[in-house]
N, C-alpha and C. Protein backbone atom coordinates (compact mmCIF):
# COMPACT_ATOMS: atom_id res chain seq x y z
N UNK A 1 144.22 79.39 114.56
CA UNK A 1 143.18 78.99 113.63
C UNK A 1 143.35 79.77 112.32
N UNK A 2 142.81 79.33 111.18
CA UNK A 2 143.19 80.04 110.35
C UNK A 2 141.85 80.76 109.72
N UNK A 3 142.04 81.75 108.79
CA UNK A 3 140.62 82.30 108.36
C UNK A 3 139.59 81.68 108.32
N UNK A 4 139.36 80.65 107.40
CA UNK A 4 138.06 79.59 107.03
C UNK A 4 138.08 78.94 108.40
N UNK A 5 138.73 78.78 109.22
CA UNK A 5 138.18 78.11 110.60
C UNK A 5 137.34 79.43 111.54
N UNK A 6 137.91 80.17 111.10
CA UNK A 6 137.52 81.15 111.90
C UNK A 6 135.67 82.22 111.70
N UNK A 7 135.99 82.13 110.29
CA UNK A 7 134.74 82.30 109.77
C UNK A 7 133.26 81.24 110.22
N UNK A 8 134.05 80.04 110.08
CA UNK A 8 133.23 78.97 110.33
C UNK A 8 132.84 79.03 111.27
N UNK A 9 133.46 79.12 112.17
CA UNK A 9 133.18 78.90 114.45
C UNK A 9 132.67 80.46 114.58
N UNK A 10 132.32 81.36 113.54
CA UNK A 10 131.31 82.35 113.91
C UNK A 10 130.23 82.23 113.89
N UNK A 11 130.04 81.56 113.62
CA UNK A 11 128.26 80.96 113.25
C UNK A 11 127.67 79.95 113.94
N UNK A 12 128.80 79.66 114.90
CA UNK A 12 128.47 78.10 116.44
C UNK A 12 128.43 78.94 117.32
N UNK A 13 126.63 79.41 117.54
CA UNK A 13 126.48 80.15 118.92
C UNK A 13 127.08 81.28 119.27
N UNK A 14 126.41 82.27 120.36
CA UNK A 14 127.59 83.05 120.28
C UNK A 14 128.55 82.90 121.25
N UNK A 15 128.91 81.86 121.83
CA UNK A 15 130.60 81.57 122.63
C UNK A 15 131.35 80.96 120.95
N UNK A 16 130.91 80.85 120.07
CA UNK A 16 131.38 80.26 118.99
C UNK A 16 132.02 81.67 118.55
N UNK A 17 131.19 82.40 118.49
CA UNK A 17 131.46 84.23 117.72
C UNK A 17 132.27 84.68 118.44
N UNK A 18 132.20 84.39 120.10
CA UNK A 18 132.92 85.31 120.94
C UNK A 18 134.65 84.97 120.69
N UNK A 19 134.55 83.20 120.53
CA UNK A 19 136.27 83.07 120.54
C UNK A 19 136.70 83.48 118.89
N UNK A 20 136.02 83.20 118.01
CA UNK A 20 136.54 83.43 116.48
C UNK A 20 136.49 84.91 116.81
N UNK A 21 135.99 86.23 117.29
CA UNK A 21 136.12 87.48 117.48
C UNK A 21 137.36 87.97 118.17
N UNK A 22 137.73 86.91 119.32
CA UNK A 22 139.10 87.42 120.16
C UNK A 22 140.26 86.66 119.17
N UNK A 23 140.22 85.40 118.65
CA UNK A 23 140.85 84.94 118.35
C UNK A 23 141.72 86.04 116.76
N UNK A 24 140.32 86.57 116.20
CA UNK A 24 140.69 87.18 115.47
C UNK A 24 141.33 89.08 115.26
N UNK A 25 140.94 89.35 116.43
CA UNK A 25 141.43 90.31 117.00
C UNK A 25 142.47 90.41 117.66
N UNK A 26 143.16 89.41 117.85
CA UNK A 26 144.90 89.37 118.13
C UNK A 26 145.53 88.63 117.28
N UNK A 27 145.05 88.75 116.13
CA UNK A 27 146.16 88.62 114.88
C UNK A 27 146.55 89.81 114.26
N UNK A 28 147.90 89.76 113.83
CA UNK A 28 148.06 91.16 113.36
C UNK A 28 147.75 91.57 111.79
N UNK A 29 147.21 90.18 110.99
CA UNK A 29 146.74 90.27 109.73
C UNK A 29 145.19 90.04 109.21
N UNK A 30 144.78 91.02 109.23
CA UNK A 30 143.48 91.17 108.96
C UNK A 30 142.83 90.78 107.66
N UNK A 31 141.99 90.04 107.49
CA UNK A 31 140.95 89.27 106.35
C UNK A 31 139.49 89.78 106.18
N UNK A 32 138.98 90.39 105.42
CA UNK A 32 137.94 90.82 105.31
C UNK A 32 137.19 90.04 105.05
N UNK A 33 137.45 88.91 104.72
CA UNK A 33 136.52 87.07 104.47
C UNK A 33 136.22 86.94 106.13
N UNK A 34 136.95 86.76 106.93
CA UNK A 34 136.96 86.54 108.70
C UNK A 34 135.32 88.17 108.87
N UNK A 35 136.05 89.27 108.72
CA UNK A 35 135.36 90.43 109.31
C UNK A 35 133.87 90.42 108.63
N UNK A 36 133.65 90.02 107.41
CA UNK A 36 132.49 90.20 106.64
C UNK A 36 132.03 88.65 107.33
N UNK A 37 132.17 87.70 107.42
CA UNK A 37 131.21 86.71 108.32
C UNK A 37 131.41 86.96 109.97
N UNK A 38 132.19 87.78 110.59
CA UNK A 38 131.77 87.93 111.59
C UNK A 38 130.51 88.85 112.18
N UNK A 39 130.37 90.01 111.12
CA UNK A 39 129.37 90.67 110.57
C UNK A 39 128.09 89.67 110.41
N UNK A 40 128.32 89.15 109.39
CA UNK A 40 127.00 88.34 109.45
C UNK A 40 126.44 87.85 110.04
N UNK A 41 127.47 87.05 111.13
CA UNK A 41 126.76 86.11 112.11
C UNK A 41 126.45 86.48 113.36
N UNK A 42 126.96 87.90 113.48
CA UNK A 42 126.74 88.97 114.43
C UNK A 42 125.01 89.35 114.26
N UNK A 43 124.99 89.65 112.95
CA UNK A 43 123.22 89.78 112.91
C UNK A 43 122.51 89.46 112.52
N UNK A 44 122.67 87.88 112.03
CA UNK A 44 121.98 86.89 112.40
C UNK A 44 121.52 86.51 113.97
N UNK A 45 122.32 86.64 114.63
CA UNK A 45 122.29 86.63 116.26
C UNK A 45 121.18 87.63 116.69
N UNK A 46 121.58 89.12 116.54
CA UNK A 46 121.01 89.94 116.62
C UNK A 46 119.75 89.76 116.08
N UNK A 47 119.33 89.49 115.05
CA UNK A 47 118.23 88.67 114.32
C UNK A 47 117.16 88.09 115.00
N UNK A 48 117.90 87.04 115.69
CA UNK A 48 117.63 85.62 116.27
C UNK A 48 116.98 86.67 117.74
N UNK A 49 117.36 87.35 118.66
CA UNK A 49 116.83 87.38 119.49
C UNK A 49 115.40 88.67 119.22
N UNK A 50 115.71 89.43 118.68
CA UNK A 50 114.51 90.28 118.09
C UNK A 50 113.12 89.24 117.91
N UNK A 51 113.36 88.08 116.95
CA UNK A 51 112.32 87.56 116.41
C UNK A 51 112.19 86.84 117.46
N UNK A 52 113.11 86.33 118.60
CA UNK A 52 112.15 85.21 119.89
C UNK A 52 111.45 86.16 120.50
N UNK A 53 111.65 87.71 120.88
CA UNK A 53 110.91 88.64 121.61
C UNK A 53 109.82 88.60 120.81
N UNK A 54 109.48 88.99 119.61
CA UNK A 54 108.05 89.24 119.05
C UNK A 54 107.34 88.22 118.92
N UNK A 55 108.18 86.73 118.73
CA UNK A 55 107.35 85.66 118.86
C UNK A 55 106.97 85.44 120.11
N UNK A 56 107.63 85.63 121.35
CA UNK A 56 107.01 85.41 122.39
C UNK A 56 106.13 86.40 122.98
N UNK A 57 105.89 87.20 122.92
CA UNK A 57 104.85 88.07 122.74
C UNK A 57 103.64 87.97 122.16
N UNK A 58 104.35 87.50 120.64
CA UNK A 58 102.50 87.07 119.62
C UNK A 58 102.26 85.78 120.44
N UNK A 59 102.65 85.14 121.11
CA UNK A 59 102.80 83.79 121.55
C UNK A 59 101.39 83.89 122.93
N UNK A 60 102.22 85.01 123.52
CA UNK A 60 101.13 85.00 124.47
C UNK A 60 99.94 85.91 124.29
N UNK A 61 99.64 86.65 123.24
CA UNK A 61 99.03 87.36 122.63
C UNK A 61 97.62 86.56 122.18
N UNK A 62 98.10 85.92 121.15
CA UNK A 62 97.00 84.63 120.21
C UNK A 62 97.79 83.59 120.47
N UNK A 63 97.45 82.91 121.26
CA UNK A 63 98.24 81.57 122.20
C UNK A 63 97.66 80.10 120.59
N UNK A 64 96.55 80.47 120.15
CA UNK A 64 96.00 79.50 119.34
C UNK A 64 97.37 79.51 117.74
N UNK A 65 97.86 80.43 117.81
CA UNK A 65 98.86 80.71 116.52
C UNK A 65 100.10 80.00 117.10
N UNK A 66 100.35 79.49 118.42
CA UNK A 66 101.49 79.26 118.65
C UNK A 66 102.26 78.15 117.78
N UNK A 67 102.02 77.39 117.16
CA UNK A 67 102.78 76.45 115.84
C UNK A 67 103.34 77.29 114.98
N UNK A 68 102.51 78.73 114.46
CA UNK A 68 103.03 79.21 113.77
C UNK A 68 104.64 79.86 113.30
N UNK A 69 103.78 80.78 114.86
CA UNK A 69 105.60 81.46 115.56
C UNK A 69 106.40 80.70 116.48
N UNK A 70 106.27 79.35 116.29
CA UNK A 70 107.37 78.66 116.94
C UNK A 70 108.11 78.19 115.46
N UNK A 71 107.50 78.22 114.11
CA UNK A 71 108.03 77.61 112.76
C UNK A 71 108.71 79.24 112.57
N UNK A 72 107.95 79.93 112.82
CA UNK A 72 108.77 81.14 112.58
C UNK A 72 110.49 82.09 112.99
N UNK A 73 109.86 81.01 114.49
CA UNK A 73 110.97 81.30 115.12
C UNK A 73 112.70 80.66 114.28
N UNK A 74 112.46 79.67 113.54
CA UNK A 74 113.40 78.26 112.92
C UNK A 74 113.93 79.35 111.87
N UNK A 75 113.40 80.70 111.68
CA UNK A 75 114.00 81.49 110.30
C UNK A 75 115.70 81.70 110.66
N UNK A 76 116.07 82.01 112.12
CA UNK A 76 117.01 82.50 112.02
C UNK A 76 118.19 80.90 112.43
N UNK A 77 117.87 79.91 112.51
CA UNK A 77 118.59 79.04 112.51
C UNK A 77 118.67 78.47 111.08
N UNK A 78 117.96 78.69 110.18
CA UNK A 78 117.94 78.71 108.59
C UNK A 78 119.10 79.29 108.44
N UNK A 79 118.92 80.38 108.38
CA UNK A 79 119.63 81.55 108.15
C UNK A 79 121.53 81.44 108.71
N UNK A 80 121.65 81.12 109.84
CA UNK A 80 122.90 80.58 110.39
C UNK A 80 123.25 79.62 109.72
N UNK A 81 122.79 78.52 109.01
CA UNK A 81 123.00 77.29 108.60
C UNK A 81 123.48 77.83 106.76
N UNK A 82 122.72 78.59 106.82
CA UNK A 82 123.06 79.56 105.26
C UNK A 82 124.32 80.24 105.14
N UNK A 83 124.44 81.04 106.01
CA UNK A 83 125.87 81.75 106.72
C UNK A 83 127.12 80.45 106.34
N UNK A 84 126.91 79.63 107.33
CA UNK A 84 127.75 78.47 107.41
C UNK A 84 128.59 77.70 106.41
N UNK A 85 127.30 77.66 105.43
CA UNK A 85 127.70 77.29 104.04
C UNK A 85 128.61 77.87 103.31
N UNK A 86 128.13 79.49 103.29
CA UNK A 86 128.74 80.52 102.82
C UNK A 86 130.20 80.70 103.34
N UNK A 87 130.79 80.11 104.46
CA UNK A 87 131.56 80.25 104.84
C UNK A 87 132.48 79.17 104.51
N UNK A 88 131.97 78.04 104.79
CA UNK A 88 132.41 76.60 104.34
C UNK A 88 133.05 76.89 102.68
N UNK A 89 132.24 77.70 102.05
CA UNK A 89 132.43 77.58 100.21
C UNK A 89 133.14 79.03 100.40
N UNK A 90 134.23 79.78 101.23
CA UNK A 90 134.99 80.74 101.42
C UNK A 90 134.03 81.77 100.05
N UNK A 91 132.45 81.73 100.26
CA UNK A 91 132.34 83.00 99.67
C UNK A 91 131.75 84.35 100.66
N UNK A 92 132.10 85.38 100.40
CA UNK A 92 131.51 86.06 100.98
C UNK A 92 130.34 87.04 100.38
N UNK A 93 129.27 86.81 100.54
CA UNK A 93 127.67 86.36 100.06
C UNK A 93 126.59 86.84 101.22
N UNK A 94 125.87 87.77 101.38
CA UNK A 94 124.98 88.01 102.47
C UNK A 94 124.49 86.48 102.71
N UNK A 95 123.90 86.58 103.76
CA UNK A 95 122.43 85.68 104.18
C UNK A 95 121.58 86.41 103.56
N UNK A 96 120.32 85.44 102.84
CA UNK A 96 119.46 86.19 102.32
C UNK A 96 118.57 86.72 103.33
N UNK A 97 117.72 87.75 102.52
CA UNK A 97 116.89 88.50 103.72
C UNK A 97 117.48 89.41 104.04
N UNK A 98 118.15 89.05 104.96
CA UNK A 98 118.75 90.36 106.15
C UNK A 98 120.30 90.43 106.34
N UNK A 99 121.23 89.72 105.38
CA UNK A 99 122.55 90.29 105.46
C UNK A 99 123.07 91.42 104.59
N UNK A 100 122.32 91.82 103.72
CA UNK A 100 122.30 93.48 103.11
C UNK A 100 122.88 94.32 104.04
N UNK A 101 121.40 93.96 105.35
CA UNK A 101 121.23 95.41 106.23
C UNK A 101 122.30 95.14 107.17
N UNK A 102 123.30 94.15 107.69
CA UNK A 102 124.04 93.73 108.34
C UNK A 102 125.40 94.12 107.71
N UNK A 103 125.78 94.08 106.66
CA UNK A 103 127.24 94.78 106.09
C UNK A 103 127.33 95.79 106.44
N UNK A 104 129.00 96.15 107.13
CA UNK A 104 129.38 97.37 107.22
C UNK A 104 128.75 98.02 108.51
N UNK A 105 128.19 97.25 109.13
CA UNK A 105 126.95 97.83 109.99
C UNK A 105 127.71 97.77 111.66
N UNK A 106 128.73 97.01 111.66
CA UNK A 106 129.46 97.01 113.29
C UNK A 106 130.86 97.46 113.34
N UNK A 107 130.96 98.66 113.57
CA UNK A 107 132.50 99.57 112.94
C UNK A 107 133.28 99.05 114.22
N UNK A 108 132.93 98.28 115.03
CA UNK A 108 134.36 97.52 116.19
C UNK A 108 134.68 96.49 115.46
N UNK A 109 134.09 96.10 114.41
CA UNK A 109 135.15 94.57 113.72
C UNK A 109 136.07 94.85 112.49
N UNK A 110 135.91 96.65 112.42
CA UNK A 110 136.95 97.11 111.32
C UNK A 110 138.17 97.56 111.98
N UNK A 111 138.14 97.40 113.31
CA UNK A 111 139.35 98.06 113.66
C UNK A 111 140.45 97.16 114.04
């Protein structure tokens, strides 16, 4: 596969992340376009399950709010779909919000 495929199929789930991660870890030429969206979509993921725990929690908490934090829950599939783009248009561009705090942030995809 080549970089932009690879970037791309990081952001399809994470069996999507897991093969663009091996796939890209036994090449011997490294792309920081590939490593900086695997990053991203790494915590976007990471993201994604944080916010189903607190939503399911406020969920059973104030059961009457539940529309809310189920719309809330849709932030981090936004957010993947944002990634995607970003990847599709080979820029490398946080997700807004929360790909700031996600750069640089998983030192096993620099090695």
């Amino acid at each position: 596969m080549n970089h932009k495929t690879l970037a791309i199929v990081s952001y399809i789930t994470i069996i999507g992340w897991l093969i663009a991660y091996f796939s890209y870890k036994n090449e011997q030429k490294k792309d920081s376009f590939v490593t900086y969206h695997l990053e991203q979509s790494l915590g976007v993921m990471v993201f994604s399950i944080v916010v189903s725990v607190i939503a399911g929690i406020l969920v059973n908490v104030v059961p009457s709010l539940s529309i809310l934090f189920s719309l809330i829950s849709l932030i981090p599939l936004i957010l993947m779909v944002l990634g995607l783009i970003n990847a599709l248009n080979q820029v490398m561009k946080p997700v807004p919000v929360i790909g700031g705090f996600f750069e640089n942030r998983f030192s096993f995809l620099h090695q």
